[in-house]
PDB file of N, CA and C in Angstrom:
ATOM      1  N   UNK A   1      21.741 101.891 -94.586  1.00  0.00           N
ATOM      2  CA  UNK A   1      22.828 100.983 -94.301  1.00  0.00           C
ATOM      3  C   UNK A   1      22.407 100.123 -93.135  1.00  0.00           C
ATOM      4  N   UNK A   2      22.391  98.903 -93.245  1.00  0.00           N
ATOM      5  CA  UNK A   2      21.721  97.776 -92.137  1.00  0.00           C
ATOM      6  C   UNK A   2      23.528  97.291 -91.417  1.00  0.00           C
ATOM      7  N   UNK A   3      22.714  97.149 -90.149  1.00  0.00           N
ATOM      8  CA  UNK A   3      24.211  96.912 -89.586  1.00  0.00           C
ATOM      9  C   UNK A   3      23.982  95.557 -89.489  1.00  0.00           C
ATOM     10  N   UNK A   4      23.094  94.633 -90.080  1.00  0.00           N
ATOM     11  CA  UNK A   4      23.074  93.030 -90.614  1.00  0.00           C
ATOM     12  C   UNK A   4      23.562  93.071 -91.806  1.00  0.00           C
ATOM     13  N   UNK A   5      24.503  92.132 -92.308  1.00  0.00           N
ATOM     14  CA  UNK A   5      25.199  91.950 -93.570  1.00  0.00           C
ATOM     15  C   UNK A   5      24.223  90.602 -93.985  1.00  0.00           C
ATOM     16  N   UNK A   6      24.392  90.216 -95.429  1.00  0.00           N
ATOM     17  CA  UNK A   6      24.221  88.978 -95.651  1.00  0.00           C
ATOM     18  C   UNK A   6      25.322  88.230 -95.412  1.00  0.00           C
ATOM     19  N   UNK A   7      25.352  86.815 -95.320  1.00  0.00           N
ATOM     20  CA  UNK A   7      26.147  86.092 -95.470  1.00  0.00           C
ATOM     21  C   UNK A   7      27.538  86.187 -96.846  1.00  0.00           C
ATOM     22  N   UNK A   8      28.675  86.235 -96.484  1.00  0.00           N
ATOM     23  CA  UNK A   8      29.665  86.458 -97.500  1.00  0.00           C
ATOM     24  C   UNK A   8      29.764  88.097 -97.957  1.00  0.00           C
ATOM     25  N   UNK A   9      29.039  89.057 -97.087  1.00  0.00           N
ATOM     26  CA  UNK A   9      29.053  90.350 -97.276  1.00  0.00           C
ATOM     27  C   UNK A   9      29.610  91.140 -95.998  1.00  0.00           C
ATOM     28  N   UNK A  10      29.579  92.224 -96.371  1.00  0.00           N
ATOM     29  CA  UNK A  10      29.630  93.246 -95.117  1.00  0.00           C
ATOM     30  C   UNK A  10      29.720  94.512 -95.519  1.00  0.00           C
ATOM     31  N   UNK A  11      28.924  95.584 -94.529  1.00  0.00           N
ATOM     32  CA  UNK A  11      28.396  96.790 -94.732  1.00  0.00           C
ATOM     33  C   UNK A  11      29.297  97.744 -94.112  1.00  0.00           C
ATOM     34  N   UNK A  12      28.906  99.035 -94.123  1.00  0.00           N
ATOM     35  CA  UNK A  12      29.492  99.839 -93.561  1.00  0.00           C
ATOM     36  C   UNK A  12      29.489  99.933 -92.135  1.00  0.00           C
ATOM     37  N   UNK A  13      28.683  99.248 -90.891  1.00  0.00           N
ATOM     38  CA  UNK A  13      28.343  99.386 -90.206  1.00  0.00           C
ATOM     39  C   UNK A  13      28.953  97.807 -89.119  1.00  0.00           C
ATOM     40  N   UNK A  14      29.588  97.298 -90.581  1.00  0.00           N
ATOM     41  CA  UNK A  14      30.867  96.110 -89.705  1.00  0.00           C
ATOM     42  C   UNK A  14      31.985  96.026 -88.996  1.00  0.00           C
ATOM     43  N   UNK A  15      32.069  96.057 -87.927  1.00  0.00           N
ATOM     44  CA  UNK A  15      33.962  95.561 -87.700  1.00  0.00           C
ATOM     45  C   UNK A  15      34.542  94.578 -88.208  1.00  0.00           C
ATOM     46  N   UNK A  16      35.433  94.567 -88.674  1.00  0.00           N
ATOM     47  CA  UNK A  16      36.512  93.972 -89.241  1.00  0.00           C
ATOM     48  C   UNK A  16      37.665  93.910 -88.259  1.00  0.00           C
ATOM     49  N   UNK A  17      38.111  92.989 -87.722  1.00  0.00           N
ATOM     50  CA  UNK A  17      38.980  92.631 -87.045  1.00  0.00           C
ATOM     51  C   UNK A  17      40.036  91.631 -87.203  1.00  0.00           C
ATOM     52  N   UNK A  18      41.066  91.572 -87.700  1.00  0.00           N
ATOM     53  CA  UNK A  18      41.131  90.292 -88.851  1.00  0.00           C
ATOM     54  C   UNK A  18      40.134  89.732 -89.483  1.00  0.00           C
ATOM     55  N   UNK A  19      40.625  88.269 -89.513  1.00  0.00           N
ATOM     56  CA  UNK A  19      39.246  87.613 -90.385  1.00  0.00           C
ATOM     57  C   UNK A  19      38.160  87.722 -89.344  1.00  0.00           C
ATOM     58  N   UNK A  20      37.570  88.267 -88.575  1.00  0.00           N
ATOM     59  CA  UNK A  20      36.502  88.407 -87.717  1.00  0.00           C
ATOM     60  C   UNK A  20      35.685  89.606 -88.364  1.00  0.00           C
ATOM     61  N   UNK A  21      34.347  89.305 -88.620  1.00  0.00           N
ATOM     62  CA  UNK A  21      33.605  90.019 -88.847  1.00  0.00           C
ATOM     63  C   UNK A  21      32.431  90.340 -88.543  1.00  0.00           C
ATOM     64  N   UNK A  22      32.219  91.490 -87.589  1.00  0.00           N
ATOM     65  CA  UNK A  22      31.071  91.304 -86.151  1.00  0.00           C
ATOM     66  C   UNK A  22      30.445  92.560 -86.725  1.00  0.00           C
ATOM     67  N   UNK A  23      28.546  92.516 -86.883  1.00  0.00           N
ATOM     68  CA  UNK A  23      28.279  94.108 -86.709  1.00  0.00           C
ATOM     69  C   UNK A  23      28.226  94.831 -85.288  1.00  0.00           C
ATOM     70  N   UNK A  24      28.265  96.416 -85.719  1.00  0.00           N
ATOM     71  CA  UNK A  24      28.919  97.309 -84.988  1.00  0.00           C
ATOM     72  C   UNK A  24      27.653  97.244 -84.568  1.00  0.00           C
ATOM     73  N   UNK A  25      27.325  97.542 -82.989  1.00  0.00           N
ATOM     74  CA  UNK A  25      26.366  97.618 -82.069  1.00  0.00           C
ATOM     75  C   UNK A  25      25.807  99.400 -81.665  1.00  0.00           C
ATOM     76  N   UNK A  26      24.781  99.505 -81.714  1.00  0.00           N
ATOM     77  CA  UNK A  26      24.277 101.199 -81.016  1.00  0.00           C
ATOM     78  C   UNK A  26      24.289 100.997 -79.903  1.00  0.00           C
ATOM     79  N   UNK A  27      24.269 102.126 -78.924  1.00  0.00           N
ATOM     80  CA  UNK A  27      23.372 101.882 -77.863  1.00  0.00           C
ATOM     81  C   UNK A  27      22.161 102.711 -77.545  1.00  0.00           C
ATOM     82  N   UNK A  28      21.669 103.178 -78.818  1.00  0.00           N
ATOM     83  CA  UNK A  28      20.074 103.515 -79.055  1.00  0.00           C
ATOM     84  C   UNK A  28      19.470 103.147 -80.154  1.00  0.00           C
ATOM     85  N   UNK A  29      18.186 103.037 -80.415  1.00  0.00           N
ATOM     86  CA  UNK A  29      17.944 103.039 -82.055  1.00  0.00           C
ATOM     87  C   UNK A  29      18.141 104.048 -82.590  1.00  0.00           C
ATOM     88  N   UNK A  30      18.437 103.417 -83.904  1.00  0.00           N
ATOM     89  CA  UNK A  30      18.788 104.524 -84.801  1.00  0.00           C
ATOM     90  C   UNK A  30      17.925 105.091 -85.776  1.00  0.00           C
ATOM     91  N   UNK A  31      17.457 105.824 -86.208  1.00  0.00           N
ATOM     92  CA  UNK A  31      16.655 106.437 -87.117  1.00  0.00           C
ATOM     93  C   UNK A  31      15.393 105.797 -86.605  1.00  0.00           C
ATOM     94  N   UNK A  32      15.346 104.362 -87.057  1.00  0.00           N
ATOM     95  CA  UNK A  32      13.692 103.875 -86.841  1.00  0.00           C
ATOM     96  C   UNK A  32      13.848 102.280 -86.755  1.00  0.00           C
ATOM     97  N   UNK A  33      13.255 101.423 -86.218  1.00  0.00           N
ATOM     98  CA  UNK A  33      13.841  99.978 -86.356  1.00  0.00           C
ATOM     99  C   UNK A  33      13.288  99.159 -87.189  1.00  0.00           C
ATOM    100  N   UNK A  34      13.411  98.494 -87.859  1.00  0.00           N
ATOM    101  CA  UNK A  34      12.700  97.904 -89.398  1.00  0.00           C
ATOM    102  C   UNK A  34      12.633  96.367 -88.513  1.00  0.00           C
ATOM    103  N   UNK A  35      11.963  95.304 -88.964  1.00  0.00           N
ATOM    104  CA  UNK A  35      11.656  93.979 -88.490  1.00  0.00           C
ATOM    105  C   UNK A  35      12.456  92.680 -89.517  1.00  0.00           C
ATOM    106  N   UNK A  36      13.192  92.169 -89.202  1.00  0.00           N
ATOM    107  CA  UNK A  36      13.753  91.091 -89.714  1.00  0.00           C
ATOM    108  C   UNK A  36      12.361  90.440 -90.736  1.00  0.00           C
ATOM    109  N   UNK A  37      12.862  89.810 -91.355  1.00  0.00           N
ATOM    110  CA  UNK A  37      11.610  89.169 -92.324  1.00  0.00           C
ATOM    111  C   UNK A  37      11.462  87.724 -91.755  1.00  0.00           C
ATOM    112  N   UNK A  38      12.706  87.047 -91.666  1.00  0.00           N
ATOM    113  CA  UNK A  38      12.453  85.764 -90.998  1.00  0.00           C
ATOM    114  C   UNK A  38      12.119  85.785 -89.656  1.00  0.00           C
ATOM    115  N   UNK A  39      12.599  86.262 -88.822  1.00  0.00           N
ATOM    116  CA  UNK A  39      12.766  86.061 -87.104  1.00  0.00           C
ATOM    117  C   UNK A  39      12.239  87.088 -86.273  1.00  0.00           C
ATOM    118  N   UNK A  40      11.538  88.559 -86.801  1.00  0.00           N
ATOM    119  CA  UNK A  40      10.518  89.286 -86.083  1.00  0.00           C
ATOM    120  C   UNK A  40      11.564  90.020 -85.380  1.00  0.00           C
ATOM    121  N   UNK A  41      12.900  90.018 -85.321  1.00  0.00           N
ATOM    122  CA  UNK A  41      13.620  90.825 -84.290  1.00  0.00           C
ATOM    123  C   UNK A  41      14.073  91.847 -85.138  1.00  0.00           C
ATOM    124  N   UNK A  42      14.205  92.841 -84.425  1.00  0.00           N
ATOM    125  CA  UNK A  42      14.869  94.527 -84.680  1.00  0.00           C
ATOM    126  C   UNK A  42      16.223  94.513 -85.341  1.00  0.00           C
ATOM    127  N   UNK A  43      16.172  95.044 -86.706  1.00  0.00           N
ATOM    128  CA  UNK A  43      17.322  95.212 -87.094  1.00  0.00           C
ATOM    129  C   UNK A  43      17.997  96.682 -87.128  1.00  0.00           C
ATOM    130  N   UNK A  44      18.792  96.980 -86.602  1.00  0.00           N
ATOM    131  CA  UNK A  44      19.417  98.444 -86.038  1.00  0.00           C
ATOM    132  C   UNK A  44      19.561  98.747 -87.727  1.00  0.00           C
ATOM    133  N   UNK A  45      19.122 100.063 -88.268  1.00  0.00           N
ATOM    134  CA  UNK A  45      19.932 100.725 -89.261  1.00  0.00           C
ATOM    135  C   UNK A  45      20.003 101.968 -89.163  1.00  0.00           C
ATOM    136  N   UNK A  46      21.161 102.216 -90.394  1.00  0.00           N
ATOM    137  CA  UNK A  46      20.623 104.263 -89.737  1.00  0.00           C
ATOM    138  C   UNK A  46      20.131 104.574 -91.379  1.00  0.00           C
ATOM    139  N   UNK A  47      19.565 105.419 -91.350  1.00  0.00           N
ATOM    140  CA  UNK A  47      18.643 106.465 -92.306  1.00  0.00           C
ATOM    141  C   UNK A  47      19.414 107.581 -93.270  1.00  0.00           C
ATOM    142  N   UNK A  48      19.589 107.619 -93.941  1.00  0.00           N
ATOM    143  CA  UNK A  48      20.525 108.619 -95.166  1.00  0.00           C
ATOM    144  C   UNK A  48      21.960 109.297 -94.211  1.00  0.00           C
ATOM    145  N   UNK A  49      22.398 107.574 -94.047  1.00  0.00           N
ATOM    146  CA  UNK A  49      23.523 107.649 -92.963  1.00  0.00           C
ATOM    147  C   UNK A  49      24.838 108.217 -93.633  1.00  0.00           C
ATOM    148  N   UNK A  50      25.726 108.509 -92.900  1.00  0.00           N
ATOM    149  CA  UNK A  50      27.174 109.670 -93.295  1.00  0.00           C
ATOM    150  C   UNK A  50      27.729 109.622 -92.025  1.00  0.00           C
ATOM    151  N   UNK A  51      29.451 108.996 -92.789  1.00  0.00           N
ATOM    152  CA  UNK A  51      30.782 108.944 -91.918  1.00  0.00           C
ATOM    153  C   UNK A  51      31.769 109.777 -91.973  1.00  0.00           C
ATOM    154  N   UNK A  52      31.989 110.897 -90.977  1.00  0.00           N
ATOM    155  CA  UNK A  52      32.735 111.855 -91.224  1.00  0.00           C
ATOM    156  C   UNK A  52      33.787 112.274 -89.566  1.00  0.00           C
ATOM    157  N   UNK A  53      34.566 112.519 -90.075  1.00  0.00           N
ATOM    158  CA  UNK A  53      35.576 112.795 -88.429  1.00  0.00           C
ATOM    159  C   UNK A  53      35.075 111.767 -87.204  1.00  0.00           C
ATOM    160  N   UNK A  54      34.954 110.951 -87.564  1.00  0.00           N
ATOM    161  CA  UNK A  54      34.398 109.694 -86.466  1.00  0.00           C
ATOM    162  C   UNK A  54      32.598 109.972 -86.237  1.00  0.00           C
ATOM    163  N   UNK A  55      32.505 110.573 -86.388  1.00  0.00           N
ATOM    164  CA  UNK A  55      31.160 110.519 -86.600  1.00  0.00           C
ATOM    165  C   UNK A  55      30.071 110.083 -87.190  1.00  0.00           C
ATOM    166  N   UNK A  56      29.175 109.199 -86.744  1.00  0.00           N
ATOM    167  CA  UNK A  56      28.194 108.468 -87.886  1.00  0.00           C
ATOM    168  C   UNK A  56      26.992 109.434 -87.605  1.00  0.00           C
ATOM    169  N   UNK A  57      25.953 109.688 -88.705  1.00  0.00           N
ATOM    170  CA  UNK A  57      25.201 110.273 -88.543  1.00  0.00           C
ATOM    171  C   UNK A  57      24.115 109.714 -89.331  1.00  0.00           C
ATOM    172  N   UNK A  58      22.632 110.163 -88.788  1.00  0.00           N
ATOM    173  CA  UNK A  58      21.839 109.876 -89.024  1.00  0.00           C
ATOM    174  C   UNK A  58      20.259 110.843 -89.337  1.00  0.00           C
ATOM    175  N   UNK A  59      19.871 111.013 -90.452  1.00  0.00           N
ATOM    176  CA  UNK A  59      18.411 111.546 -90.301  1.00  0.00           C
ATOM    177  C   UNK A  59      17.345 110.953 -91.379  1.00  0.00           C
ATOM    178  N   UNK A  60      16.344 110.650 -90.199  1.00  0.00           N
ATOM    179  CA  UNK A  60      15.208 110.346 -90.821  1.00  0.00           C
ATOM    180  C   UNK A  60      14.098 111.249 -91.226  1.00  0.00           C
ATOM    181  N   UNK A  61      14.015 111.391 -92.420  1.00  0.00           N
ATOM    182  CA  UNK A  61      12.238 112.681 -92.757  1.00  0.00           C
ATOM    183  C   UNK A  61      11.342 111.637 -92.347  1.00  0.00           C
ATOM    184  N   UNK A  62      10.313 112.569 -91.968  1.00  0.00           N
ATOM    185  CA  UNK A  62       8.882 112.256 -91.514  1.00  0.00           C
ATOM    186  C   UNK A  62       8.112 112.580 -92.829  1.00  0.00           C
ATOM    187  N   UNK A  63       8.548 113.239 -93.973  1.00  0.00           N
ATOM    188  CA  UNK A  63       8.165 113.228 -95.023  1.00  0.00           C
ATOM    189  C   UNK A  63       9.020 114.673 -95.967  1.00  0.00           C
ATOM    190  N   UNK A  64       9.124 114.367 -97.297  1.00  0.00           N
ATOM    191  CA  UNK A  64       9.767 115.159 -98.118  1.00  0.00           C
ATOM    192  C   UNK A  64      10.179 116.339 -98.105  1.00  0.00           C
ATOM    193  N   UNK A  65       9.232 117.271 -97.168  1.00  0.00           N
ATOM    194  CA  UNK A  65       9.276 118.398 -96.977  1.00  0.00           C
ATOM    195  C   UNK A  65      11.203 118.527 -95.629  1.00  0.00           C
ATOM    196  N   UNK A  66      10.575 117.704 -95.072  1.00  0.00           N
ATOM    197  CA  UNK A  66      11.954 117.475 -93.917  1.00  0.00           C
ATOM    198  C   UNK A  66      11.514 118.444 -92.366  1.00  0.00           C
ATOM    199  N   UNK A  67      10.260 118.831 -92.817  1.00  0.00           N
ATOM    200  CA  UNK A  67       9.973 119.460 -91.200  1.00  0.00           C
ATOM    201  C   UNK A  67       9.572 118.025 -90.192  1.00  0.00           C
ATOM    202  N   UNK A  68       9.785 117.314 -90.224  1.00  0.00           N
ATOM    203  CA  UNK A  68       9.678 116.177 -88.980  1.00  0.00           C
ATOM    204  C   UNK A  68      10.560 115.284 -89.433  1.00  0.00           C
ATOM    205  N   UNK A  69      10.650 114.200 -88.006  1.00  0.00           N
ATOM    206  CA  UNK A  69      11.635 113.073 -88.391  1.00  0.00           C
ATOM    207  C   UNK A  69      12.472 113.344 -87.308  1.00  0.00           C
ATOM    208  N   UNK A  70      13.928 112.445 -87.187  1.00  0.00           N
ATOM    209  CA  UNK A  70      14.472 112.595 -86.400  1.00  0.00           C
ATOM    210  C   UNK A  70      16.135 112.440 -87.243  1.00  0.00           C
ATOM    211  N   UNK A  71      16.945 113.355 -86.254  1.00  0.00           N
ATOM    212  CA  UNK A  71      18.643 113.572 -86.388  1.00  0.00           C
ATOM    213  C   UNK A  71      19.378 113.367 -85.331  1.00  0.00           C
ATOM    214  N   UNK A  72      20.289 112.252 -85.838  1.00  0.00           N
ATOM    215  CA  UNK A  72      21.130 111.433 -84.641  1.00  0.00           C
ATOM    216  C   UNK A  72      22.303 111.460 -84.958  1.00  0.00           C
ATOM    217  N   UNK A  73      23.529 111.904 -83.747  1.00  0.00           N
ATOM    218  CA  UNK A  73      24.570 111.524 -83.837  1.00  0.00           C
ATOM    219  C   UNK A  73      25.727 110.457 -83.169  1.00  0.00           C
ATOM    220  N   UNK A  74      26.454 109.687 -83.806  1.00  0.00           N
ATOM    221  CA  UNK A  74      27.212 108.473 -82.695  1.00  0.00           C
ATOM    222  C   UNK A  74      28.223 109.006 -83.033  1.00  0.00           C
ATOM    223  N   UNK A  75      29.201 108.687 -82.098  1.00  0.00           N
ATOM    224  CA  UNK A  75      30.511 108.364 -81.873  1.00  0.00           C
ATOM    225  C   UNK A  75      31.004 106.918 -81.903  1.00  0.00           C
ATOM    226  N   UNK A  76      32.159 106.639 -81.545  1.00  0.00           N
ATOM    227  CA  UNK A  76      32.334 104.962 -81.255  1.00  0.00           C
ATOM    228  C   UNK A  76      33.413 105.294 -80.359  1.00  0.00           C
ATOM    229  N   UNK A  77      33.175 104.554 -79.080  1.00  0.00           N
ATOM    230  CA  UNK A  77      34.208 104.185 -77.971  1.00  0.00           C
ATOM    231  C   UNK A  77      35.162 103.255 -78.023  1.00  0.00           C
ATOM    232  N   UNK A  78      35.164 103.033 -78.731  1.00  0.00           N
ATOM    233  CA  UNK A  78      35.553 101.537 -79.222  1.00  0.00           C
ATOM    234  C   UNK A  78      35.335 100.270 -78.773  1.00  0.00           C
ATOM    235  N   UNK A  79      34.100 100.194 -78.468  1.00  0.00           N
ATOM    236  CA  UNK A  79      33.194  98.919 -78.396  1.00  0.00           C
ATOM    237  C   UNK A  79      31.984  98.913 -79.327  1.00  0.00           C
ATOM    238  N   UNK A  80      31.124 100.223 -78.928  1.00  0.00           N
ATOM    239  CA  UNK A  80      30.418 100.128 -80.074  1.00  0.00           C
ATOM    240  C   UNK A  80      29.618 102.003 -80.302  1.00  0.00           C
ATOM    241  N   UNK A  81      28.634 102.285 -80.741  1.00  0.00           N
ATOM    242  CA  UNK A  81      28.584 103.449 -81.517  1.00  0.00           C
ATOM    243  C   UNK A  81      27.586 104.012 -80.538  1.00  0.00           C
ATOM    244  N   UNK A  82      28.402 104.971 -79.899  1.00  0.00           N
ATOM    245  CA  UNK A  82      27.446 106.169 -78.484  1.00  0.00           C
ATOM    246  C   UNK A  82      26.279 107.355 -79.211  1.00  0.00           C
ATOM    247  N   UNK A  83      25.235 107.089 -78.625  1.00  0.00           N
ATOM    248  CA  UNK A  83      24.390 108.225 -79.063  1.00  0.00           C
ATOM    249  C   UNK A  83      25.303 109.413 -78.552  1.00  0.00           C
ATOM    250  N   UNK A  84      25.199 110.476 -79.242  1.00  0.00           N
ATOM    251  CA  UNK A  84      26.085 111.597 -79.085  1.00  0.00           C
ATOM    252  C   UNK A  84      25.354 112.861 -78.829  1.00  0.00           C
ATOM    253  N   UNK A  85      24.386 112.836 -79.896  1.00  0.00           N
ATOM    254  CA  UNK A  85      22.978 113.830 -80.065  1.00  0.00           C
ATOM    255  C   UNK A  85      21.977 113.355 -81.017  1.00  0.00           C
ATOM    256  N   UNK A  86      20.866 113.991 -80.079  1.00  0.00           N
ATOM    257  CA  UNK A  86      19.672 113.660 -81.200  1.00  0.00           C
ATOM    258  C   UNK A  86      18.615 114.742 -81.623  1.00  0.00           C
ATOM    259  N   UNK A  87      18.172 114.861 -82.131  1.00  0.00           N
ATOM    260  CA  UNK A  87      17.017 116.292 -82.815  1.00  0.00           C
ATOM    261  C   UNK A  87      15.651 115.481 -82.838  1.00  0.00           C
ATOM    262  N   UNK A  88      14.510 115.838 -82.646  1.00  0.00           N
ATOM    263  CA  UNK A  88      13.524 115.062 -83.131  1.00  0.00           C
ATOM    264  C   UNK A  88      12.475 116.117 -83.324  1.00  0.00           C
ATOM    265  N   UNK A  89      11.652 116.013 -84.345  1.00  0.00           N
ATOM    266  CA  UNK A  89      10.169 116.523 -84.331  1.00  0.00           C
ATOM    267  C   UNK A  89       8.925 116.005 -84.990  1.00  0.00           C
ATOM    268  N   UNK A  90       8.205 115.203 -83.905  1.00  0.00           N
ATOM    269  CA  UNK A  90       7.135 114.601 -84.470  1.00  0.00           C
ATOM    270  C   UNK A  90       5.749 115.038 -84.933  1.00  0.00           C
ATOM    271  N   UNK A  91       5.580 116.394 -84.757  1.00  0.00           N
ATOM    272  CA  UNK A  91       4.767 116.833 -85.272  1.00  0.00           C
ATOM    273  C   UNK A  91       5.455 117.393 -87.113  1.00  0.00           C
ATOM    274  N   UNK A  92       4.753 117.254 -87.996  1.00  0.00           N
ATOM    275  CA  UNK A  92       4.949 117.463 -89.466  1.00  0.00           C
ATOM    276  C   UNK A  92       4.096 118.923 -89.419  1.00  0.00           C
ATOM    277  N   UNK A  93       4.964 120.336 -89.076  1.00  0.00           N
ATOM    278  CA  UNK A  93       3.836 120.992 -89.086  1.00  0.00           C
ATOM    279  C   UNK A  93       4.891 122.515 -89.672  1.00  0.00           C
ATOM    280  N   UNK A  94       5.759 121.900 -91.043  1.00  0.00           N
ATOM    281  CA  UNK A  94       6.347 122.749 -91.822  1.00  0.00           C
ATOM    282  C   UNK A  94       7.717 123.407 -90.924  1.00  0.00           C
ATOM    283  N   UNK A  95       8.042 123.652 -89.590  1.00  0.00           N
ATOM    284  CA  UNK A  95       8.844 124.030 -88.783  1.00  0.00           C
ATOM    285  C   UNK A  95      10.310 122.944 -88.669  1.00  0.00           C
ATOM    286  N   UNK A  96      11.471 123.533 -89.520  1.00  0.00           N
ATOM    287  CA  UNK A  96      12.738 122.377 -89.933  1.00  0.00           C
ATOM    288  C   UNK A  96      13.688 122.748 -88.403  1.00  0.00           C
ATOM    289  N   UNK A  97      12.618 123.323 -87.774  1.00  0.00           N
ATOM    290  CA  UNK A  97      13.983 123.644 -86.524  1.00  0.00           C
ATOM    291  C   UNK A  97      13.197 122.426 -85.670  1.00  0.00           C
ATOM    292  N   UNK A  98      14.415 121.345 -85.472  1.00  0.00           N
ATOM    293  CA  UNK A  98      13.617 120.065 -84.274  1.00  0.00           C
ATOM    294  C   UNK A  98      14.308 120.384 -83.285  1.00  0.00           C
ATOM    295  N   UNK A  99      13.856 119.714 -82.740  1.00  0.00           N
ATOM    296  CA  UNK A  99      13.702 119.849 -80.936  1.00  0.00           C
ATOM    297  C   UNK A  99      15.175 118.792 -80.327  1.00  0.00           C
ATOM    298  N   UNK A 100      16.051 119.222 -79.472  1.00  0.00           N
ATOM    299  CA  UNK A 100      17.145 118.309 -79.255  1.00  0.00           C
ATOM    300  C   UNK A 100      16.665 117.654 -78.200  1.00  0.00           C
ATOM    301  N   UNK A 101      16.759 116.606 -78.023  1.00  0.00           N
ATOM    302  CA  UNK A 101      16.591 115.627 -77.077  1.00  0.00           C
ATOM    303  C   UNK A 101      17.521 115.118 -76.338  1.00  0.00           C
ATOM    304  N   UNK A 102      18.847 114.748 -76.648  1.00  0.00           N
ATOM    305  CA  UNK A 102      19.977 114.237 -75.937  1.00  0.00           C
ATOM    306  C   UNK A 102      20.426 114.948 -77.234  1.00  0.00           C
ATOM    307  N   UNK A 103      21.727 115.280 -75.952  1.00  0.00           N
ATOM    308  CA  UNK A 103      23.257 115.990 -76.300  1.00  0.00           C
ATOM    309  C   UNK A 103      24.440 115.794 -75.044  1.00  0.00           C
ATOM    310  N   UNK A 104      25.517 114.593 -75.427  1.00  0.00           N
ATOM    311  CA  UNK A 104      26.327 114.735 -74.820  1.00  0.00           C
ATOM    312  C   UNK A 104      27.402 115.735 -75.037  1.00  0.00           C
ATOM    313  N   UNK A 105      28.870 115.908 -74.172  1.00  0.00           N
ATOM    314  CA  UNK A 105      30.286 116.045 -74.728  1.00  0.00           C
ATOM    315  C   UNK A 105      31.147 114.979 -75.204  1.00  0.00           C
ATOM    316  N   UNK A 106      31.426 115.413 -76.135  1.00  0.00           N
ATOM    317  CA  UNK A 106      32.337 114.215 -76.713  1.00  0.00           C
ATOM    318  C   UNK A 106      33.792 114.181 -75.898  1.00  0.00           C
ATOM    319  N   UNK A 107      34.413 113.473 -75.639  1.00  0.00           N
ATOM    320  CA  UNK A 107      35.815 113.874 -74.906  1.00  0.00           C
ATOM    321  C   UNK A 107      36.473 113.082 -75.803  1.00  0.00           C
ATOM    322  N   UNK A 108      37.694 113.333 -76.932  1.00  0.00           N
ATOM    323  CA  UNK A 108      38.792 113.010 -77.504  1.00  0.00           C
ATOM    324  C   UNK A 108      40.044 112.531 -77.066  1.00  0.00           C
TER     325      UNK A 108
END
């Protein structure tokens, strides 16, 4: 899910505000950052992404097996979508337990 829409579209990763339609901002990358085709700049997406109890989530495999890659979680403050937690393991070396890297508290 790209949090760039095309023109006359919009993704899961849009606000909708009346007729205003702005994408929703991270404040980390998410999964991995892919390159615009025209303009060379970073387009935020998340990776076999899922919306559940306010929660967006994210994980990327490092390959099929799923022992590497990285697992991210946001919230939204309501400005835009808080890293919450993240898992990562860059070594591919069969071991599905990753390593946490950031973990906040969420406060409701």
């Amino acid at each position: 899910v790209s949090a760039v829409s095309p023109p006359g579209r919009f993704g899961a990763l849009d606000i909708v505000e009346g007729a205003v339609i702005t994408p929703a901002r991270t404040d980390a990358p998410a999964g991995f950052d892919a390159t615009g085709a025209d303009s060379g700049t970073s387009v935020q997406s998340v990776v076999n992404g899922a919306f559940e109890n306010g929660v967006l989530t994210s994980y990327a495999k490092g390959r099929g097996l799923g022992d590497c890659g990285s697992h991210q979680s946001f919230v939204w403050d309501g400005t835009r979508f808080r890293l919450s937690e993240q898992a990562d393991m860059g070594e591919c070396r069969g071991n599905i337990d990753y390593i946490t890297t950031w973990r906040t508290k969420v406060v409701r």
